[in-house]
PDB file of N, CA and C in Angstrom:
ATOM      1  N   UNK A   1       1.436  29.374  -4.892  1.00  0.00           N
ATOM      2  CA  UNK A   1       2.793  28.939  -4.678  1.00  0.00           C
ATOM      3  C   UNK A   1       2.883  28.147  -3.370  1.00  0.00           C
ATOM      4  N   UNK A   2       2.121  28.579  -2.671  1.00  0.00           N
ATOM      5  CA  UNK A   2       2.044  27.579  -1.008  1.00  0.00           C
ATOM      6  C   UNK A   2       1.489  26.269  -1.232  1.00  0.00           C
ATOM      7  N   UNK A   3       0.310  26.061  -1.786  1.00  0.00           N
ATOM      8  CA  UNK A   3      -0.055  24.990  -2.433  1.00  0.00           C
ATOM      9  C   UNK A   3       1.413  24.182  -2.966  1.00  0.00           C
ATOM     10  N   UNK A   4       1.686  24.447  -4.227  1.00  0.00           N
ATOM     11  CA  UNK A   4       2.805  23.868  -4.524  1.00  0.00           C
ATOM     12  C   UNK A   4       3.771  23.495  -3.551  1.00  0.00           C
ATOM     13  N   UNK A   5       4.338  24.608  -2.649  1.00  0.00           N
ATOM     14  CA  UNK A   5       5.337  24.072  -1.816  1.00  0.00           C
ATOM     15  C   UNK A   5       4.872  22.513  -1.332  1.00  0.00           C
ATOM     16  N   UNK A   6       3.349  23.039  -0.444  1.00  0.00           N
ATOM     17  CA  UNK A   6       2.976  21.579   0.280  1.00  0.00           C
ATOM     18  C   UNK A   6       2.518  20.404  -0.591  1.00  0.00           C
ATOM     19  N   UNK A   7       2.260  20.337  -1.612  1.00  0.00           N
ATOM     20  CA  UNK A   7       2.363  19.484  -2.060  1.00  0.00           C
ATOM     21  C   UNK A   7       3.687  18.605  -2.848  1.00  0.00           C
ATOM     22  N   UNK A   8       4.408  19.798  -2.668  1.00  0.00           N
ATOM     23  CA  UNK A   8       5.883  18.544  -2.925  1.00  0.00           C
ATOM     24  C   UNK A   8       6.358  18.253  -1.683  1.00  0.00           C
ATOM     25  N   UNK A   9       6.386  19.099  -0.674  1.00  0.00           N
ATOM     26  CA  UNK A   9       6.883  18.436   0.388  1.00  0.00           C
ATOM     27  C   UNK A   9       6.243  17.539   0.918  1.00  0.00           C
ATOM     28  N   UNK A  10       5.073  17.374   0.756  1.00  0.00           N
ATOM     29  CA  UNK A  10       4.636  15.891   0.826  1.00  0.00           C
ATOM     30  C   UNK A  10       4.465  14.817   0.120  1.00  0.00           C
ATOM     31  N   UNK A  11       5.054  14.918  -1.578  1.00  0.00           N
ATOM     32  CA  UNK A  11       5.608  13.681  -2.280  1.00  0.00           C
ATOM     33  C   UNK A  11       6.687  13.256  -1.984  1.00  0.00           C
ATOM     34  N   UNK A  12       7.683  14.433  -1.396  1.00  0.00           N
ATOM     35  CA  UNK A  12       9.135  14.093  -0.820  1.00  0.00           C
ATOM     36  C   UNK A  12       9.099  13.016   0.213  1.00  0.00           C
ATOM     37  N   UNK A  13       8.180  13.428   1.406  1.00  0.00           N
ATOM     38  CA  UNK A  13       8.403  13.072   2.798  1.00  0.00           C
ATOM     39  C   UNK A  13       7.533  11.770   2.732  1.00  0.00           C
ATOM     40  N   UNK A  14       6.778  11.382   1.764  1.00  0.00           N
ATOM     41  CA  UNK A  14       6.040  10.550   1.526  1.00  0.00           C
ATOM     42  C   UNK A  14       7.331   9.147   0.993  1.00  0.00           C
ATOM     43  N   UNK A  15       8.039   9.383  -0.237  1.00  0.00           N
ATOM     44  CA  UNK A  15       9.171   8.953  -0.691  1.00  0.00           C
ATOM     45  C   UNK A  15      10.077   8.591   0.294  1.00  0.00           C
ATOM     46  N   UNK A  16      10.510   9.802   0.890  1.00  0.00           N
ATOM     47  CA  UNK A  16      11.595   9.112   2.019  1.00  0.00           C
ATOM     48  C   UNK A  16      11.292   8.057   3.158  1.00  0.00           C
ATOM     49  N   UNK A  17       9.879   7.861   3.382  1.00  0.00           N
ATOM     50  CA  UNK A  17       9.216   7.175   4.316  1.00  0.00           C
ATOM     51  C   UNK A  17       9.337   5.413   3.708  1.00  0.00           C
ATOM     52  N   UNK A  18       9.097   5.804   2.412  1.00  0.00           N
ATOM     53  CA  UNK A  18       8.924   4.597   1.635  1.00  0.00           C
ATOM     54  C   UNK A  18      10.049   4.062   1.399  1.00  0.00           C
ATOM     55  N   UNK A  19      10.921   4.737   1.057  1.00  0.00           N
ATOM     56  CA  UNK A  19      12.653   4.461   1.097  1.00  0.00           C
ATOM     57  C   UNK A  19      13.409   3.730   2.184  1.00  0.00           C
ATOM     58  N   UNK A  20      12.785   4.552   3.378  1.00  0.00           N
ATOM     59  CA  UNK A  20      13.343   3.997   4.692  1.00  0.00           C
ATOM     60  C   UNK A  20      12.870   2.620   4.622  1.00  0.00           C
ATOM     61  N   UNK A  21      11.182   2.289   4.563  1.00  0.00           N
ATOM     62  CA  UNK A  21      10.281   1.358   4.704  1.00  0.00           C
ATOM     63  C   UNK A  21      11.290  -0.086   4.148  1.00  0.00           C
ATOM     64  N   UNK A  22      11.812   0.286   2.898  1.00  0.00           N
ATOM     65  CA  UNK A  22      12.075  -0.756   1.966  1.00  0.00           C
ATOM     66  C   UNK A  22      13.984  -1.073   2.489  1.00  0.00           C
ATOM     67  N   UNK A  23      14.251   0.285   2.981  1.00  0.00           N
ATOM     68  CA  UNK A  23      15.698  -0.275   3.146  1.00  0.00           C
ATOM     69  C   UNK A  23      15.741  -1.311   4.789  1.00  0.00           C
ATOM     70  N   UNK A  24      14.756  -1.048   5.249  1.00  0.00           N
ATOM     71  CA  UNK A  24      14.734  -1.553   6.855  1.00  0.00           C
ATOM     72  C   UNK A  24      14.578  -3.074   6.212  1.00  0.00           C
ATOM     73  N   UNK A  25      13.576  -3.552   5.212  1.00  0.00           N
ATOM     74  CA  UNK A  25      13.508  -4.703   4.866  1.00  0.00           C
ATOM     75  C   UNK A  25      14.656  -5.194   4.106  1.00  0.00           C
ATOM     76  N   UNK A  26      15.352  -4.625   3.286  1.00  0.00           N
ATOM     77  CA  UNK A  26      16.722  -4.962   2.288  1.00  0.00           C
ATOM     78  C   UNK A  26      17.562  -5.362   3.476  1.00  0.00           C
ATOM     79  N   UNK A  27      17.843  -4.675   4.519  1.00  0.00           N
ATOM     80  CA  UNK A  27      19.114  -4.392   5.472  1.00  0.00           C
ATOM     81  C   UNK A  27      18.588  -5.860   6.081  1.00  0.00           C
ATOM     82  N   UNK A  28      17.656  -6.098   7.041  1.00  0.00           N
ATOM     83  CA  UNK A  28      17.434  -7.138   7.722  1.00  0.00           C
ATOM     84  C   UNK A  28      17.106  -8.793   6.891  1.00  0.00           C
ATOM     85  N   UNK A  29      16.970  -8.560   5.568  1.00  0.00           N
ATOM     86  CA  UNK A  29      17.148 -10.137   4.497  1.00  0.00           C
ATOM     87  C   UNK A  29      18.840 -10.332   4.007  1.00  0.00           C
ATOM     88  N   UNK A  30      20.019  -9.304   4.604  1.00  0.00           N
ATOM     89  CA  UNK A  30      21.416  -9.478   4.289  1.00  0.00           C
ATOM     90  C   UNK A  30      21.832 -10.644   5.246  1.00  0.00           C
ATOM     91  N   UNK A  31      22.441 -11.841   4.364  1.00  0.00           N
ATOM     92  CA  UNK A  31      22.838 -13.359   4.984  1.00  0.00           C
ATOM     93  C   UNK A  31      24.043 -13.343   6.064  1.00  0.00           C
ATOM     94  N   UNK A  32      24.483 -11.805   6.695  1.00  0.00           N
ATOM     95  CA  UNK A  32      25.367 -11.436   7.834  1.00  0.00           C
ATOM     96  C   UNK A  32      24.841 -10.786   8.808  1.00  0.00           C
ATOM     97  N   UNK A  33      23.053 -10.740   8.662  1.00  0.00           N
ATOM     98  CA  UNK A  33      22.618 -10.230   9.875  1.00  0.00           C
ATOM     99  C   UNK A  33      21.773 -11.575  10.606  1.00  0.00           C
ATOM    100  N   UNK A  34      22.212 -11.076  12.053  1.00  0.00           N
ATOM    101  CA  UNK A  34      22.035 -12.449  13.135  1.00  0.00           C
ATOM    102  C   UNK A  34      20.567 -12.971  12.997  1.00  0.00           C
ATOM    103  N   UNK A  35      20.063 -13.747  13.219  1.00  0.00           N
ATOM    104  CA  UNK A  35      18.946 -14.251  13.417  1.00  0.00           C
ATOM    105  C   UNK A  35      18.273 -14.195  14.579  1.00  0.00           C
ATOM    106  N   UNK A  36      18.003 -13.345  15.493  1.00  0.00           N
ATOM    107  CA  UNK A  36      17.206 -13.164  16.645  1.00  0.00           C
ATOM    108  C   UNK A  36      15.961 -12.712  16.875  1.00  0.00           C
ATOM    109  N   UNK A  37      15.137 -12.510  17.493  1.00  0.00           N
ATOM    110  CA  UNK A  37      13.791 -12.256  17.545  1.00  0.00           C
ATOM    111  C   UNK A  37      13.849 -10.909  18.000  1.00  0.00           C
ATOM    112  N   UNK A  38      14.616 -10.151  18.382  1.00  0.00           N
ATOM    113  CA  UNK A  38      15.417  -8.849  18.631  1.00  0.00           C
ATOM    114  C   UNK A  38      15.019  -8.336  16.795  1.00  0.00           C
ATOM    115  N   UNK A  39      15.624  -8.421  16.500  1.00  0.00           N
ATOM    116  CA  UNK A  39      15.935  -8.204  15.024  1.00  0.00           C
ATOM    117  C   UNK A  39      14.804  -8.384  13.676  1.00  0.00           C
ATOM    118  N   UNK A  40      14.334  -9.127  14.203  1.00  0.00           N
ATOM    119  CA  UNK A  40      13.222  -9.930  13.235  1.00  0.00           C
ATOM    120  C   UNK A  40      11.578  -9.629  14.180  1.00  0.00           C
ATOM    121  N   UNK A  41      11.434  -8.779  15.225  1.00  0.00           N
ATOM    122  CA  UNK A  41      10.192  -8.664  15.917  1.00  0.00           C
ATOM    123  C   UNK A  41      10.798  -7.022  16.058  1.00  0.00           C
ATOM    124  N   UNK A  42      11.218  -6.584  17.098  1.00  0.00           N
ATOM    125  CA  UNK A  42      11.305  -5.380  17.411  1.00  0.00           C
ATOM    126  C   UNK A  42      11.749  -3.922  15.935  1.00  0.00           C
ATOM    127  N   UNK A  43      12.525  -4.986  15.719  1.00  0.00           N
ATOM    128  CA  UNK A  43      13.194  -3.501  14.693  1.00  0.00           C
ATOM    129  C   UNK A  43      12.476  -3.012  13.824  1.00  0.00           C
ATOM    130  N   UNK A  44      11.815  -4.570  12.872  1.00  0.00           N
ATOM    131  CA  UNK A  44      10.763  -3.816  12.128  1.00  0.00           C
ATOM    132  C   UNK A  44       9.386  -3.072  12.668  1.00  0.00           C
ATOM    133  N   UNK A  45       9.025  -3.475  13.655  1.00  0.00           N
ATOM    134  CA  UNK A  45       7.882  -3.292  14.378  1.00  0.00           C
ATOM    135  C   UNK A  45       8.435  -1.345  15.067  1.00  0.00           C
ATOM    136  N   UNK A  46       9.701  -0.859  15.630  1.00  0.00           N
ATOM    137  CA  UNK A  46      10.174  -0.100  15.772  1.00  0.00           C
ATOM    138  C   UNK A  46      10.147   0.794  14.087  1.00  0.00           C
ATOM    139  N   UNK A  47      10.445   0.361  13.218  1.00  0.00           N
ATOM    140  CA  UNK A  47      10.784   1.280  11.912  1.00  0.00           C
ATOM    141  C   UNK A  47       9.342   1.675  11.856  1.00  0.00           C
ATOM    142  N   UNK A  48       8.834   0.227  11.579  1.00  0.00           N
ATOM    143  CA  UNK A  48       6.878   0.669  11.222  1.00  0.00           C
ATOM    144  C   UNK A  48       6.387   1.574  11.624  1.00  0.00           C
ATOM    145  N   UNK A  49       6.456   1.928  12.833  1.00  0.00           N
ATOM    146  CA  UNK A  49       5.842   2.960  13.861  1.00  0.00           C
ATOM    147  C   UNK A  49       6.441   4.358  13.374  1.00  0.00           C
ATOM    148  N   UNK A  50       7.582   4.330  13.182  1.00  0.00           N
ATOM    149  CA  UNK A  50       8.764   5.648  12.837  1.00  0.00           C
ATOM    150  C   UNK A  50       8.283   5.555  11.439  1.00  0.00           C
ATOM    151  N   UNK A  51       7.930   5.052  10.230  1.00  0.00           N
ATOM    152  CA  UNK A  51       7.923   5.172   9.111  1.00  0.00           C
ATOM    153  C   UNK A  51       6.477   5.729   9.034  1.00  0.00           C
ATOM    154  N   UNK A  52       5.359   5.028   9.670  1.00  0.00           N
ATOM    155  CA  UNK A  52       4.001   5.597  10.187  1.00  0.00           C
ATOM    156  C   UNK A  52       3.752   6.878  10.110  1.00  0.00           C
ATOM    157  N   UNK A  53       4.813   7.170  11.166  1.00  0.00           N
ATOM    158  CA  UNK A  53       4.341   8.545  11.390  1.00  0.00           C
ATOM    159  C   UNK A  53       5.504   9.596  10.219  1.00  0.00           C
ATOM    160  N   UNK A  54       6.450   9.679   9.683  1.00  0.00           N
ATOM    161  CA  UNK A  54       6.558  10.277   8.607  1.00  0.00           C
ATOM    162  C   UNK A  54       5.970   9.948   7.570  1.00  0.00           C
ATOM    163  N   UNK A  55       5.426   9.099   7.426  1.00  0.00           N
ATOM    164  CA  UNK A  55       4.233   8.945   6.298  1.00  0.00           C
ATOM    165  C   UNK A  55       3.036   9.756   6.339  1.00  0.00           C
ATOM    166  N   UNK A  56       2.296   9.227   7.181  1.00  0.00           N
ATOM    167  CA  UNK A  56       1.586  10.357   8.006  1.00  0.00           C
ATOM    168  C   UNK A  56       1.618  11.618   7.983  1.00  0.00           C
ATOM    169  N   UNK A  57       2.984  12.613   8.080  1.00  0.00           N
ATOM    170  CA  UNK A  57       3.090  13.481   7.977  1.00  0.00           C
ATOM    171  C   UNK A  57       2.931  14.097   6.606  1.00  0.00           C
ATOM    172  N   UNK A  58       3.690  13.702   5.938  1.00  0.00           N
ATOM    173  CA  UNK A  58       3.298  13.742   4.243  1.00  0.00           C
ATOM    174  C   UNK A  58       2.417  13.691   3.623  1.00  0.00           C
ATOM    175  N   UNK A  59       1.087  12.824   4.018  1.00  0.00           N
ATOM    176  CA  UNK A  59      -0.156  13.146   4.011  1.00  0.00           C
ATOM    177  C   UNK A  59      -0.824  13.816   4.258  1.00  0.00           C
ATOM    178  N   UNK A  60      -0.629  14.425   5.267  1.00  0.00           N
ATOM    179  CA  UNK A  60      -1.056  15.647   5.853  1.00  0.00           C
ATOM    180  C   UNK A  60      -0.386  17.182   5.246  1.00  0.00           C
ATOM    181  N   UNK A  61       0.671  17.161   4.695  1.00  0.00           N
ATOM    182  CA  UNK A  61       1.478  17.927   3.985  1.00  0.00           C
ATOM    183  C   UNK A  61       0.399  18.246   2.537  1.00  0.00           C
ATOM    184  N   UNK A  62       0.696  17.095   1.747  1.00  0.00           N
ATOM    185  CA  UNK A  62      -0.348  17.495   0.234  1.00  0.00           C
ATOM    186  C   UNK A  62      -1.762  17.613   0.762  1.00  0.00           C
ATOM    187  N   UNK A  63      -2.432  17.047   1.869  1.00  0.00           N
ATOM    188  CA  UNK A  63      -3.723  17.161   2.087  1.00  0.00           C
ATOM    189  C   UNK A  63      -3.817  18.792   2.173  1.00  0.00           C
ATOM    190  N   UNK A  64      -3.015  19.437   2.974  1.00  0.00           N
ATOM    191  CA  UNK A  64      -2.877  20.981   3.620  1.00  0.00           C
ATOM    192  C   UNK A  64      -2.708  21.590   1.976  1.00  0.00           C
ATOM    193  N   UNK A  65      -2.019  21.089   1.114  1.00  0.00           N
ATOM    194  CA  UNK A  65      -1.520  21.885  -0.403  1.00  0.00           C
ATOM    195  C   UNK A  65      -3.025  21.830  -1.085  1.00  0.00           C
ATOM    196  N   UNK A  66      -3.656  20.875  -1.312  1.00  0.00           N
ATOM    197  CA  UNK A  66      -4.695  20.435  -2.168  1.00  0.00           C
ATOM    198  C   UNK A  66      -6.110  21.144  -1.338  1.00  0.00           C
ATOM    199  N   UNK A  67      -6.058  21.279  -0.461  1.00  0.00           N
ATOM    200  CA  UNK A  67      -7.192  22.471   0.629  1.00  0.00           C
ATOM    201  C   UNK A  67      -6.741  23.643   0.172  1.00  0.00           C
ATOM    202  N   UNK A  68      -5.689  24.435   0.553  1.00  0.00           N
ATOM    203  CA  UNK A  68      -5.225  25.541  -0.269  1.00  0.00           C
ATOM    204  C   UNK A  68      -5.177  25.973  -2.014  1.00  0.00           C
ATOM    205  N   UNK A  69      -4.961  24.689  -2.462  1.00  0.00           N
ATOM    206  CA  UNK A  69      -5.267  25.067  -3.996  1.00  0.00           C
ATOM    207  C   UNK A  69      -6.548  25.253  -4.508  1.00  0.00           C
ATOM    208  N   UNK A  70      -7.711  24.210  -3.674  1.00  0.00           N
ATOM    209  CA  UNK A  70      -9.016  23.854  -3.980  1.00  0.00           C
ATOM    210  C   UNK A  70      -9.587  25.494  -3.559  1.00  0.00           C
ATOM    211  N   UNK A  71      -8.815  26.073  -2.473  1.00  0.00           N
ATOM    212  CA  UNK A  71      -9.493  27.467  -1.851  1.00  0.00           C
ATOM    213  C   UNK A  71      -9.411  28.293  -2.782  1.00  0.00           C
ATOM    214  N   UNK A  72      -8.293  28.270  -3.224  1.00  0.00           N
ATOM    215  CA  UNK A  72      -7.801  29.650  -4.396  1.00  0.00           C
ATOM    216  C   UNK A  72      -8.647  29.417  -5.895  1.00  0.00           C
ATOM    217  N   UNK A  73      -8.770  27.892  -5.962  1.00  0.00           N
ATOM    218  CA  UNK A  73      -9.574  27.689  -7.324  1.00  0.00           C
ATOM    219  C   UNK A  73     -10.819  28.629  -7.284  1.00  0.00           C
ATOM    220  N   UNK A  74     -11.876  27.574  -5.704  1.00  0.00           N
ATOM    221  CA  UNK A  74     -13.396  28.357  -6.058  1.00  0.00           C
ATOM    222  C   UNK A  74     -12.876  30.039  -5.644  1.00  0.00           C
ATOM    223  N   UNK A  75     -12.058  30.815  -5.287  1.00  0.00           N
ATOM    224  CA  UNK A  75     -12.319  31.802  -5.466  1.00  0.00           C
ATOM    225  C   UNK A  75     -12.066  32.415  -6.828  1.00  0.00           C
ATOM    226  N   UNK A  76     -11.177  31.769  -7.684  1.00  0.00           N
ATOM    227  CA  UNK A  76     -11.212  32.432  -9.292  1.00  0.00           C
ATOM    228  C   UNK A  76     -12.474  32.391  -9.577  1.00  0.00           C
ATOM    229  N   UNK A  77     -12.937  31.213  -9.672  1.00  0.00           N
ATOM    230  CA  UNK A  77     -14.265  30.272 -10.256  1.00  0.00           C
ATOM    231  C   UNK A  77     -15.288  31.583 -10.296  1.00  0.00           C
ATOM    232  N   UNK A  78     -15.295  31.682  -8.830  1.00  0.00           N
ATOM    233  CA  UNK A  78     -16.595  32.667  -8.759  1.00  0.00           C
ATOM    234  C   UNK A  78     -16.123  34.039  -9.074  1.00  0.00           C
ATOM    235  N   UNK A  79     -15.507  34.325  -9.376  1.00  0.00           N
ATOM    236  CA  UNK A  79     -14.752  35.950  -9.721  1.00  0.00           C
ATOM    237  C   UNK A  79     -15.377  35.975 -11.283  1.00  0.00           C
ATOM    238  N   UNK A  80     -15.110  34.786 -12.213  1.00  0.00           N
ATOM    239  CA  UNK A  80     -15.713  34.750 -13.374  1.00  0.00           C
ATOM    240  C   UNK A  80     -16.868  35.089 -13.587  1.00  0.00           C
ATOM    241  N   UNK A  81     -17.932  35.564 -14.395  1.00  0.00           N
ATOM    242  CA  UNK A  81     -19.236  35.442 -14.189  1.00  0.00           C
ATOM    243  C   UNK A  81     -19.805  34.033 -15.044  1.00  0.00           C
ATOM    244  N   UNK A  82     -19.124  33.745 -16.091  1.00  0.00           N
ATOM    245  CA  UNK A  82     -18.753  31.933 -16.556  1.00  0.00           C
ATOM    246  C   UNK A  82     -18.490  31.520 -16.822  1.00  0.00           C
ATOM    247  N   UNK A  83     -17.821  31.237 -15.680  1.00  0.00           N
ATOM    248  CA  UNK A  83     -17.082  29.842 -15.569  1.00  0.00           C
ATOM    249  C   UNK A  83     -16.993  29.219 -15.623  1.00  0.00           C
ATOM    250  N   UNK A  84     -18.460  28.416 -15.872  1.00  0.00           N
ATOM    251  CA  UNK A  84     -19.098  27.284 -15.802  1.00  0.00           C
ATOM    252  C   UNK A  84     -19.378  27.262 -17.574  1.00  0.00           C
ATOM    253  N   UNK A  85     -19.316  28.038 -18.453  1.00  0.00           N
ATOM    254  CA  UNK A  85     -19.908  28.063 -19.524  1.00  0.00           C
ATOM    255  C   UNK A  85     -19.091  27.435 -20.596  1.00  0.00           C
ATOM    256  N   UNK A  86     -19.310  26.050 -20.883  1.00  0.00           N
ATOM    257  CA  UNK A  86     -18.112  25.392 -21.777  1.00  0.00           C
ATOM    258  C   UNK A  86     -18.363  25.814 -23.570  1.00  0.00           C
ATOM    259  N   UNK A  87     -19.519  26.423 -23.598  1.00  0.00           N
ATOM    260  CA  UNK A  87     -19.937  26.219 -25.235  1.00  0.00           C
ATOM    261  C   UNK A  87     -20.618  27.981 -25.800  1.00  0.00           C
TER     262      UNK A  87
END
């Protein structure tokens, strides 16, 4: 069940990163925002960094779920005597 948790909370936090990513670009191509190098250098370059690292985090989220699931697997695995035996 921990597995699971971390691995959705890191499709979530992964999503919202990507969400942000895409609205920072939607918001700054609207034909009422100013044209400055303020705006068009810093902000995205500011989101990138902030989107980075909640991305980042989310990766690290399912990486932590998929270590925990992989742990609990080989311990069934070997509890079997075979497990390995398809036929």
């Amino acid at each position: 069940m921990f597995a699971g948790e971390r691995l959705l909370h890191g499709a979530i936090v992964v999503l919202v990163s990507s969400l942000l990513k895409y609205l920072v670009f939607v918001l700054l191509d609207q034909p009422h925002i100013t044209r400055t190098p303020f705006v068009h250098d810093v902000i995205p370059l500011t989101a990138g960094v902030f989107v980075g690292a909640i991305f980042s985090s989310g990766v690290l989220f399912a990486h932590t779920g998929l270590r925990v699931l992989n742990d609990l697997l080989l311990l069934r695995m070997t509890r079997e005597h075979d497990w390995d035996d398809l036929w």
